[in-house]
C-alpha atoms as a PDB file:
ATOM      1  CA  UNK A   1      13.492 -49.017 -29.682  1.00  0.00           C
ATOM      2  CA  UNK A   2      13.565 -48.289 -33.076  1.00  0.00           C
ATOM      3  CA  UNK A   3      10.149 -50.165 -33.837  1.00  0.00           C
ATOM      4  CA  UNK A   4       8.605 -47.559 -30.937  1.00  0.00           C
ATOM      5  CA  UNK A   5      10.056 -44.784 -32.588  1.00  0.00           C
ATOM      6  CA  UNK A   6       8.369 -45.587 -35.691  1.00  0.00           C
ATOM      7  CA  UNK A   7       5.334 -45.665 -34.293  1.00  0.00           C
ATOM      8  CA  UNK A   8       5.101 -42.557 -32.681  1.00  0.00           C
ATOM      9  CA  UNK A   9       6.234 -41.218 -35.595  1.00  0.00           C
ATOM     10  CA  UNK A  10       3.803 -43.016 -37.225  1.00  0.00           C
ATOM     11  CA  UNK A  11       0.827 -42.051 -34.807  1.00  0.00           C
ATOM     12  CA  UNK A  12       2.288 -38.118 -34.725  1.00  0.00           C
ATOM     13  CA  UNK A  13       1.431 -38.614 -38.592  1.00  0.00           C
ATOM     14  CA  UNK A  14      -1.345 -40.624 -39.386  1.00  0.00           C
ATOM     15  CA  UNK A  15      -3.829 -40.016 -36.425  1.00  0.00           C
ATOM     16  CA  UNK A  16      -6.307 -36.912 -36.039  1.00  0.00           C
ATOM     17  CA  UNK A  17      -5.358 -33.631 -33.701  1.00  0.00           C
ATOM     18  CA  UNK A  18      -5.625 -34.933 -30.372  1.00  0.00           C
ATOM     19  CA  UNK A  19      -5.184 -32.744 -26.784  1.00  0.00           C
ATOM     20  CA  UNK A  20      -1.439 -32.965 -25.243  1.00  0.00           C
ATOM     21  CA  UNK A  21      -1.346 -30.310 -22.773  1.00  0.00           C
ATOM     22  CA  UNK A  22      -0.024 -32.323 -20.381  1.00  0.00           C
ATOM     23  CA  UNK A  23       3.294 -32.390 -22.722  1.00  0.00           C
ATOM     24  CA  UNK A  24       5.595 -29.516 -22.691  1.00  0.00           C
ATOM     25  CA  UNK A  25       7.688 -28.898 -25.549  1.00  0.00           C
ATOM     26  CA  UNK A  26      11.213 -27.970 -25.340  1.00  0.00           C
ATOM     27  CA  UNK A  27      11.864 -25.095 -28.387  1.00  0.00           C
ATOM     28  CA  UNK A  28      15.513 -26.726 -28.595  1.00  0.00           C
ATOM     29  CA  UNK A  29      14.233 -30.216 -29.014  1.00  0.00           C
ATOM     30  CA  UNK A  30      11.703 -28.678 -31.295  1.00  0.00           C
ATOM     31  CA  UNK A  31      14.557 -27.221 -33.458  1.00  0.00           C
ATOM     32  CA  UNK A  32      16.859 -30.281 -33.345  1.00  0.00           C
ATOM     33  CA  UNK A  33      13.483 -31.857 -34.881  1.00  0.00           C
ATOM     34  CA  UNK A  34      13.241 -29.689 -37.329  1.00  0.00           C
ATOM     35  CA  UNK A  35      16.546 -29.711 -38.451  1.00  0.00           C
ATOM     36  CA  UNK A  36      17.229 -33.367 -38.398  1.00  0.00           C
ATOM     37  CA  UNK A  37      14.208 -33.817 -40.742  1.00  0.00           C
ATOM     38  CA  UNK A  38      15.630 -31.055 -43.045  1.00  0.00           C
ATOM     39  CA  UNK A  39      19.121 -32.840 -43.359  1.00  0.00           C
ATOM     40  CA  UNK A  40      16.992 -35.617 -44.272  1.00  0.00           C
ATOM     41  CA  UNK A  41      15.241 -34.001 -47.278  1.00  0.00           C
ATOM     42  CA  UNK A  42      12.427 -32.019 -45.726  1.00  0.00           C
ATOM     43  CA  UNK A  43      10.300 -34.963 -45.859  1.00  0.00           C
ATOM     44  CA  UNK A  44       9.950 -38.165 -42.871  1.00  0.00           C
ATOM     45  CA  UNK A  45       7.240 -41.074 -43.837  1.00  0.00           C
ATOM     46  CA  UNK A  46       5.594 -42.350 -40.408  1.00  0.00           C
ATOM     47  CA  UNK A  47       4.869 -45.263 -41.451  1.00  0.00           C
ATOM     48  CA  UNK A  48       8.045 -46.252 -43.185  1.00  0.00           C
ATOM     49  CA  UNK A  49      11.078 -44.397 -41.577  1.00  0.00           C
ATOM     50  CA  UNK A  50      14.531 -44.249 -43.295  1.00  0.00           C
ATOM     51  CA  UNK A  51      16.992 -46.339 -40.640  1.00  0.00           C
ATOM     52  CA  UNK A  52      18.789 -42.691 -40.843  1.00  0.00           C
ATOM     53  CA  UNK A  53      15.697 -41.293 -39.153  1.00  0.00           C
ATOM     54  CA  UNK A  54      15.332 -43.927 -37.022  1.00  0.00           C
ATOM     55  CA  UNK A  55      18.789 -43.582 -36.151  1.00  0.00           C
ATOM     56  CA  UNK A  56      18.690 -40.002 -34.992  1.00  0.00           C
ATOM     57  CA  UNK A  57      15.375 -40.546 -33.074  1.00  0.00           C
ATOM     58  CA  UNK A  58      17.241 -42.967 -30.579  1.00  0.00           C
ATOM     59  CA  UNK A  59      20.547 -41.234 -30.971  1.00  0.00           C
ATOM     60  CA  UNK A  60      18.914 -37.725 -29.679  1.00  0.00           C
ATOM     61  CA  UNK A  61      16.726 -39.620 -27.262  1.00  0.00           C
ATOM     62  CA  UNK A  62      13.783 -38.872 -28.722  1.00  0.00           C
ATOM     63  CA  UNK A  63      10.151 -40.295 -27.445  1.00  0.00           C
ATOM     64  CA  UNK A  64       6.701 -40.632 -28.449  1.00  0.00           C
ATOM     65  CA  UNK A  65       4.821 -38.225 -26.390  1.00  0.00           C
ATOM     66  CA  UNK A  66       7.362 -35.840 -27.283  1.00  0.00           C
ATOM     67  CA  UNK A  67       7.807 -36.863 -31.228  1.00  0.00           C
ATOM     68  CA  UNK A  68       3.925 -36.328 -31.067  1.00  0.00           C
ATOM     69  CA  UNK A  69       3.465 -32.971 -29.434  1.00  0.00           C
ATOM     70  CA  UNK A  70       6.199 -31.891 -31.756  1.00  0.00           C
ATOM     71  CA  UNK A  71       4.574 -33.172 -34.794  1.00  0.00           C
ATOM     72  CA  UNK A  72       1.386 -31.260 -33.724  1.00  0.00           C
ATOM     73  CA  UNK A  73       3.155 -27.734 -32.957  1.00  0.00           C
ATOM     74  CA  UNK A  74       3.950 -27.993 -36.477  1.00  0.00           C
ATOM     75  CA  UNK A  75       0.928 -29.113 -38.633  1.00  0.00           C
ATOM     76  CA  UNK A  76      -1.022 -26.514 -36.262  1.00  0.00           C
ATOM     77  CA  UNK A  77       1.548 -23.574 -37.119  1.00  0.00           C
ATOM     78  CA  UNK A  78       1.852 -24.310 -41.145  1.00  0.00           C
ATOM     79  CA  UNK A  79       5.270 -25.017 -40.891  1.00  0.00           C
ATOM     80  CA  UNK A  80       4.480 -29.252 -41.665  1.00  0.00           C
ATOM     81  CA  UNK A  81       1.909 -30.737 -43.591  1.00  0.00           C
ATOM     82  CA  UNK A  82       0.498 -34.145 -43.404  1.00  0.00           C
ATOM     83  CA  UNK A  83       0.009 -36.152 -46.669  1.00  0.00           C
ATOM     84  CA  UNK A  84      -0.927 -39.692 -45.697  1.00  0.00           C
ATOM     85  CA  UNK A  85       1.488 -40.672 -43.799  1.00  0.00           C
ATOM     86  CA  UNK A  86       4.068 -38.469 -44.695  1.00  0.00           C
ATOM     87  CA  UNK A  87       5.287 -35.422 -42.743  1.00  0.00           C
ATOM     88  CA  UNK A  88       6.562 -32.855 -44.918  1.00  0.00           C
ATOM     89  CA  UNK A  89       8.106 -29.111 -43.726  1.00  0.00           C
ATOM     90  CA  UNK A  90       7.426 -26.363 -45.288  1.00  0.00           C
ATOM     91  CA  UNK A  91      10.237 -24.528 -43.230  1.00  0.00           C
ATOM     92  CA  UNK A  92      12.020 -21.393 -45.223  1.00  0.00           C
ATOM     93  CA  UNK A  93      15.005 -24.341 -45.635  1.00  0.00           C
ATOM     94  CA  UNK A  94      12.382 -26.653 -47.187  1.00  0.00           C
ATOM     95  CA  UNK A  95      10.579 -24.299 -49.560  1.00  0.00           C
END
């Protein structure tokens, strides 16, 4: 489980803007997102997640569609930027 996680995480990350209208995102997970990768230090590499991360990904049931379409909402409203693999906020807590 935690080796999926990763990978979506790691996809989310890493691969270009793609379409995911099918997915609906839930402004609570959205937050508890958010918020888990600001207790974390702002910051969440895709392609090498902390165990901590990892940890709260399965613990809150997070998946990859969802981890994705998340990921995207962000980048596309300037509150995350991508450097390599690395997601980083730019939230008012992370600034």
């Amino acid at each position: 489980m935690k080796a999926l996680i990763a990978a979506a995480m790691s996809a989310a990350i890493a691969m270009p803007v793609l379409a995911d209208d099918e997915v609906k995102v839930d402004p609570d997970r959205r937050a508890l997102l958010v918020k888990i990768i600001e207790d974390l230090g702002c910051e969440m590499n895709g392609a090498t997640p902390t165990k901590e991360f990892l940890g709260k990904m399965e613990e809150h049931k997070f998946v990859k569609e969802e981890t994705k379409a998340i990921a995207r909402q962000l980048f596309d409203e300037g509150v995350a930027k991508r450097e390599g693999a690395m997601l980083i906020l730019t939230t008012e807590t992370c600034s």
